[in-house]
Structure formats: structure tokens, C-alpha cells
C-alpha atoms as a PDB file:
ATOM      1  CA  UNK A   1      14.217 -12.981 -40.123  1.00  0.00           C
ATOM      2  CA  UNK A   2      15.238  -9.634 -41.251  1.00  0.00           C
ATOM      3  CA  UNK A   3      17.756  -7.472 -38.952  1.00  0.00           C
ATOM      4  CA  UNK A   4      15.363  -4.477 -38.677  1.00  0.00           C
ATOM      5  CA  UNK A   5      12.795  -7.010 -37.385  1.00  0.00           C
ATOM      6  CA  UNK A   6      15.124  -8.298 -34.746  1.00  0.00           C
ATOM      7  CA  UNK A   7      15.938  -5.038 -34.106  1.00  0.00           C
ATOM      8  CA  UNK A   8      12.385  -4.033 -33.240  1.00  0.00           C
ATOM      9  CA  UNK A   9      11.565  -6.946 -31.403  1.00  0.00           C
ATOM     10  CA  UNK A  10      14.535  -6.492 -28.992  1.00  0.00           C
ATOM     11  CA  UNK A  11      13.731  -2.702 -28.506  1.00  0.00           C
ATOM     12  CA  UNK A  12       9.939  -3.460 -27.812  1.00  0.00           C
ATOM     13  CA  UNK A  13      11.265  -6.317 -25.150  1.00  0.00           C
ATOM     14  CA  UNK A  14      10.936  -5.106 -22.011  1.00  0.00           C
ATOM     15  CA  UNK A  15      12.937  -7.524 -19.027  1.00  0.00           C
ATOM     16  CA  UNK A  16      11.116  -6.005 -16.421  1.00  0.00           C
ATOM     17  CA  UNK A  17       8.017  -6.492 -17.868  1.00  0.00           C
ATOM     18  CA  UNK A  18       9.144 -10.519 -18.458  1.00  0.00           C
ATOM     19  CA  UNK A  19       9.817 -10.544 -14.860  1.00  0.00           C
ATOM     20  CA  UNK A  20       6.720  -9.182 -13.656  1.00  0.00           C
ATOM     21  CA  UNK A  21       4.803 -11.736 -15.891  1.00  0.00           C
ATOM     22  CA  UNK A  22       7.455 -14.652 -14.422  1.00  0.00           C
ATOM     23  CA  UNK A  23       6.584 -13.554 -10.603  1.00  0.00           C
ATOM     24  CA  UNK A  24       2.619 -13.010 -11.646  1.00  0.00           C
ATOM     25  CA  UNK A  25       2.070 -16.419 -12.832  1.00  0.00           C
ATOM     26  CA  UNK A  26       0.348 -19.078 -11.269  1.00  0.00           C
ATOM     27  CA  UNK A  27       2.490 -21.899 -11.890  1.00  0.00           C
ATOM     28  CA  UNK A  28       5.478 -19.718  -9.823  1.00  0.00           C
ATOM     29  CA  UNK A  29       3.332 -18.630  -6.870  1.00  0.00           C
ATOM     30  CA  UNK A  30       1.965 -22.719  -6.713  1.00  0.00           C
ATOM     31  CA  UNK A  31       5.848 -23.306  -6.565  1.00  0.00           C
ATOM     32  CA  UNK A  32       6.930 -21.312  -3.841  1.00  0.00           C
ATOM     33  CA  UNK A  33       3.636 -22.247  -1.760  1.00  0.00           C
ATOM     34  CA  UNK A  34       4.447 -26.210  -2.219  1.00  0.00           C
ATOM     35  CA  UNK A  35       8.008 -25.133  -1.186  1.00  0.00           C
ATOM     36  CA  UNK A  36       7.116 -23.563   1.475  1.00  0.00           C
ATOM     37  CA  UNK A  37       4.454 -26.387   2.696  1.00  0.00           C
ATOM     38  CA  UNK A  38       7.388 -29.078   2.599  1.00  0.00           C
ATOM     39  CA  UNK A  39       9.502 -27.188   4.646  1.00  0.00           C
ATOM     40  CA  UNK A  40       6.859 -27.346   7.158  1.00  0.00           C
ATOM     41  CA  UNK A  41       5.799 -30.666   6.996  1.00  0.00           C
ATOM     42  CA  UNK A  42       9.669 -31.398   7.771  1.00  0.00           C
ATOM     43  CA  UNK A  43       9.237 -29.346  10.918  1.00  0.00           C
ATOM     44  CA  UNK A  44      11.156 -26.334   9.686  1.00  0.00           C
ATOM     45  CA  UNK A  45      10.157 -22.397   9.340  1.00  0.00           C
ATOM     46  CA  UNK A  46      11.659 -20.360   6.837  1.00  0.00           C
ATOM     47  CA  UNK A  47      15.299 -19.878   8.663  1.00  0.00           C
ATOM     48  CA  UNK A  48      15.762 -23.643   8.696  1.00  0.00           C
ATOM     49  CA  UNK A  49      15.102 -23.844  12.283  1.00  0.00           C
ATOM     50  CA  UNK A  50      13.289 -26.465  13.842  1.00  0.00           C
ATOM     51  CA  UNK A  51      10.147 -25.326  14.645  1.00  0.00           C
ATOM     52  CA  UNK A  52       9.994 -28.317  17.783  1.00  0.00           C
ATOM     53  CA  UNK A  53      13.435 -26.064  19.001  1.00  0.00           C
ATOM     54  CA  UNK A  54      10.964 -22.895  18.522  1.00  0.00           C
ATOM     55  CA  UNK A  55       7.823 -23.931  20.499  1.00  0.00           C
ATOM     56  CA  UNK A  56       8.328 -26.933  21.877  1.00  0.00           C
ATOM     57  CA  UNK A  57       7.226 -30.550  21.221  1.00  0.00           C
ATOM     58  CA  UNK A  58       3.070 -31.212  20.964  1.00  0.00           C
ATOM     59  CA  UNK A  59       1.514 -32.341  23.603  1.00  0.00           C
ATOM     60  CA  UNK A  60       0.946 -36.414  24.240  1.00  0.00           C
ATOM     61  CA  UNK A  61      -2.839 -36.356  23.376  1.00  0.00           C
ATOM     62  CA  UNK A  62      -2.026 -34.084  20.436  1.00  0.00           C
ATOM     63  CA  UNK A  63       0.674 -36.946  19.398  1.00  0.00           C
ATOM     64  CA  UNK A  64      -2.227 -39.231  20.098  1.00  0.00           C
ATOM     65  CA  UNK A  65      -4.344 -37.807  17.484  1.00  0.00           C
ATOM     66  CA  UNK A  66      -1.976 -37.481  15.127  1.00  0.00           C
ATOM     67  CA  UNK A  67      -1.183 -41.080  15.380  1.00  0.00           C
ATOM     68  CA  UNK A  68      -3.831 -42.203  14.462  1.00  0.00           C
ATOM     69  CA  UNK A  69      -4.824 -39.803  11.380  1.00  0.00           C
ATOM     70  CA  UNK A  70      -1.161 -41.313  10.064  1.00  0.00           C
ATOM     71  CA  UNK A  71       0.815 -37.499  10.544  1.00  0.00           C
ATOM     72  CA  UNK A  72       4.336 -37.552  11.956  1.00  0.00           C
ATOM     73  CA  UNK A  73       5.011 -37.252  15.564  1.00  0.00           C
ATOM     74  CA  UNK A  74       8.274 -37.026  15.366  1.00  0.00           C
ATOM     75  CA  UNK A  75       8.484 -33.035  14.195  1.00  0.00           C
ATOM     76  CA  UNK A  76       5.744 -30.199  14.914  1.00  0.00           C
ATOM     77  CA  UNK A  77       4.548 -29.963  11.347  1.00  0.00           C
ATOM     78  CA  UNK A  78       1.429 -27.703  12.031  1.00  0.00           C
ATOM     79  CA  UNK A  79      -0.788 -30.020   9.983  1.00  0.00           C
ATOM     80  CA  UNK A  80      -3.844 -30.907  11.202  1.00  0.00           C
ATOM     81  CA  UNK A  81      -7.182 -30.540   8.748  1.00  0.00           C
ATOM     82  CA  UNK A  82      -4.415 -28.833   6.492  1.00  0.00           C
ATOM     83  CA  UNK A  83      -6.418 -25.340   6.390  1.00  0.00           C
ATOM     84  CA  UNK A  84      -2.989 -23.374   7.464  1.00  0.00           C
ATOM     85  CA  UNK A  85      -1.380 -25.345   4.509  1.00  0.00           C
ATOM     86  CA  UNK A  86      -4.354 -24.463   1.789  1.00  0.00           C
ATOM     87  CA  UNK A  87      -4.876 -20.898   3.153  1.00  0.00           C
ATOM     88  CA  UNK A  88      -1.094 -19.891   1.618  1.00  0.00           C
ATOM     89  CA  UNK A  89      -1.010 -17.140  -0.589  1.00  0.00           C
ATOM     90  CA  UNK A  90       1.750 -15.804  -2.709  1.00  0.00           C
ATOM     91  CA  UNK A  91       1.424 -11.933  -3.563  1.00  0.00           C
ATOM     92  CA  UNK A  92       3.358  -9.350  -5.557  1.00  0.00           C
ATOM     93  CA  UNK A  93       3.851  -6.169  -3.942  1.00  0.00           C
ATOM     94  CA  UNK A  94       6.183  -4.123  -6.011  1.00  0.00           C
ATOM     95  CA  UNK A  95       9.257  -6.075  -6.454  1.00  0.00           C
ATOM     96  CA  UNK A  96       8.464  -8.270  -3.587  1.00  0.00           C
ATOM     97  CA  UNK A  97       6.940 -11.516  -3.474  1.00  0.00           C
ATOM     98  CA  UNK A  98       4.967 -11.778  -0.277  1.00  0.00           C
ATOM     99  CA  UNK A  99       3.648 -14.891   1.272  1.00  0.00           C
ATOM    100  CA  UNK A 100       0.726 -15.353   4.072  1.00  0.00           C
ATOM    101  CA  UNK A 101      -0.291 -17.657   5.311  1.00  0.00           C
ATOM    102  CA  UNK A 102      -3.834 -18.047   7.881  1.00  0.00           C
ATOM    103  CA  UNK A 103      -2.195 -19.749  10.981  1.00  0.00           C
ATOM    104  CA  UNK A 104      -5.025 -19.221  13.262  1.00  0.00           C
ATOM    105  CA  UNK A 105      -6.683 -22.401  14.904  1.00  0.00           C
ATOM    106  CA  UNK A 106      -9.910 -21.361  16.157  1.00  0.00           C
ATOM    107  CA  UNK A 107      -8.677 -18.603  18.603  1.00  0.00           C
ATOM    108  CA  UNK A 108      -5.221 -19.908  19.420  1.00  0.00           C
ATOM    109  CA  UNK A 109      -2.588 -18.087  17.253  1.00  0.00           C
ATOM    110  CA  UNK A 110       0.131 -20.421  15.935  1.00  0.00           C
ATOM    111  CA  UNK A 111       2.428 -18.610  15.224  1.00  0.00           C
ATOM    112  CA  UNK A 112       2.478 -17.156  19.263  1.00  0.00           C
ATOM    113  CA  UNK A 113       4.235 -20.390  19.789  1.00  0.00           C
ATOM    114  CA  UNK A 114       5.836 -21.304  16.997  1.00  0.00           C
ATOM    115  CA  UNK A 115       7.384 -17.525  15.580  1.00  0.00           C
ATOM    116  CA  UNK A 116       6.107 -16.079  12.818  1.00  0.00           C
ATOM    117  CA  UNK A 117       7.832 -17.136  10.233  1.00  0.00           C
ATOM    118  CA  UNK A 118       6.739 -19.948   8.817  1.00  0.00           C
ATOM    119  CA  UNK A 119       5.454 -18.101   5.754  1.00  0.00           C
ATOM    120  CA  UNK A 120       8.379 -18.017   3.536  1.00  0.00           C
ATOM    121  CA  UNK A 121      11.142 -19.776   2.049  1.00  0.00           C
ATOM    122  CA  UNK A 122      14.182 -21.149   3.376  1.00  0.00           C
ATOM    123  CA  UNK A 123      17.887 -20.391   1.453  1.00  0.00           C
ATOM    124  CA  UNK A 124      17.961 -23.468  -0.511  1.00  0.00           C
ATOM    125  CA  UNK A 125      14.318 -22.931  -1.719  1.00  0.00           C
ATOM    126  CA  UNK A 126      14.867 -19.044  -2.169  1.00  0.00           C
ATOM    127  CA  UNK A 127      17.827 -20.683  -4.482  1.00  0.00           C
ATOM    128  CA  UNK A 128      16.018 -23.167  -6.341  1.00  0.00           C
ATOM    129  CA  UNK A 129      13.083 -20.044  -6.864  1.00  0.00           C
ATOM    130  CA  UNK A 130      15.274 -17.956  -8.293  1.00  0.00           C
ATOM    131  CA  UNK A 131      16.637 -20.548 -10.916  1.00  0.00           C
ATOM    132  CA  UNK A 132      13.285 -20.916 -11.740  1.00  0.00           C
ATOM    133  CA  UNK A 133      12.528 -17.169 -12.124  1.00  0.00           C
ATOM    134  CA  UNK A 134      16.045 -16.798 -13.944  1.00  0.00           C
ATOM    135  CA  UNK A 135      14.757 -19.811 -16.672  1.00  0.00           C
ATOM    136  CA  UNK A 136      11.291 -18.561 -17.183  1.00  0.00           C
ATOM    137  CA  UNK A 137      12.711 -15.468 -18.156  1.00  0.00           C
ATOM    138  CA  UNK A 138      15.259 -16.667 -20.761  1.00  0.00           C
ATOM    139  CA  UNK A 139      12.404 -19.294 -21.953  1.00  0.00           C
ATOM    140  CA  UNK A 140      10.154 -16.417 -22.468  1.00  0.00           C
ATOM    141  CA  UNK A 141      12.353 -14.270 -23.899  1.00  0.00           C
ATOM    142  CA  UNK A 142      13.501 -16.927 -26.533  1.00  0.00           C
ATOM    143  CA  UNK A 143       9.816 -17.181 -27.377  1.00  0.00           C
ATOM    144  CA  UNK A 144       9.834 -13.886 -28.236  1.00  0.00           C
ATOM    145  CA  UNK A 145      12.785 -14.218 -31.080  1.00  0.00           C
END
């Protein structure tokens, strides 16, 4: 490759325009909402606090029913059908990466009694996101040269 050709590519490179592309793409906003999903189906929001220590424990019949679909009874999870879990969405506003989730249950509000915030990532996923922001860009970037 010629040096005025590397020269032109790297002036015509644009790193915010890599990152926008990196936070835009499908694969990274799947990542962050499977993140996100695992936290709560270990009982945690997005602070790493127990959401049982938020709300409280379910109920016995709820227990009961969760029993016998095969859930965990041992954590408040928020999983039922596994709507709440399916209706995340991952948005770009900006800079920002925005997730939303739809934690109504017919007309009770979850997130009255359990806080609302369990949309979002804890530290050690907001970690492992950003190494995977950090390496999308450098892959990307190498694909350019």
C-alpha cells in the first residue's frame, strides 16, 4: 500500500463515526439486553442490589406457581410469561445508550415495588460492555487499513 493511500484512509477515518456504528449495531444492543436479563434472572437490578432486599419476597401462591412452571423461588426474578424480559430495548440518544424496558403486568407497575431500575447494567457488565465497544472499534478500524 502506498503512503499517500494510508494517508487518505486515516484522514477520511472518522472514530466517532466507528463508535456510533459500534453502539448502533444490533449484535451490541442484543448484548447489553441479555446482560441485563441475567442480572435479573439472578434477582439483581442494575446497582447489584437484591431486588428480594428492594420489594420484598413473592408471595406463597406466587412461589406456588412458579414452582411448578420450573422458575426459581429462591430470588424475585420478575419472570413470569417473560414479556418484561422480551419487551427490552436498547436506544441511542446522543452519546447515551438508553435501555427500557415494559415492566407493567396488566395494571400493577413493577417497578412500584421493585425500584426502577432494573433497566440497565450493573458495574461489571457496564465493564465487560465497554471492552466490547473498545474491540469493535479497533476490529473495525483494522478493517479499514
Amino acid at each position: 500500500m502506498k503512503l499517500f493511500t494510508l494517508s487518505e484512509r486515516i484522514q477520511k477515518l472518522s472514530l466517532n463515526g466507528v463508535l456510533l456504528n459500534v453502539l448502533k449495531d444490533r449484535k451490541f444492543k442484543e448484548l447489553l439486553i441479555s446482560m441485563n436479563r441475567t442480572q435479573l434472572f439472578k434477582g439483581e437490578n442494575k446497582e447489584g442490589k437484591s431486588l428480594k432486599s428492594i420489594g420484598g419476597d413473592y408471595s406463597p401462591v406466587t412461589k406456588k406457581i412458579k414452582s411448578r412452571k420450573g422458575l426459581p423461588t429462591d430470588r424475585v426474578t420478575l419472570f413470569d410469561t417473560g414479556k418484561m424480559y422480551k419487551s427490552a430495548k436498547v436506544r441511542l440518544t446522543g452519546k447515551t445508550v438508553e435501555m427500557t424496558l415494559d415492566s407493567k403486568k396488566g395494571s400493577y407497575e413493577l417497578q412500584d415495588r421493585w425500584g426502577d431500575k432494573i433497566a440497565g447494567l450493573n458495574e461489571e457488565n457496564k465493564r465487560k460492555a465497554e471492552e466490547y465497544i473498545l474491540n469493535e472499534v479497533l476490529q473495525r478500524i483494522i478493517e479499514v487499513f
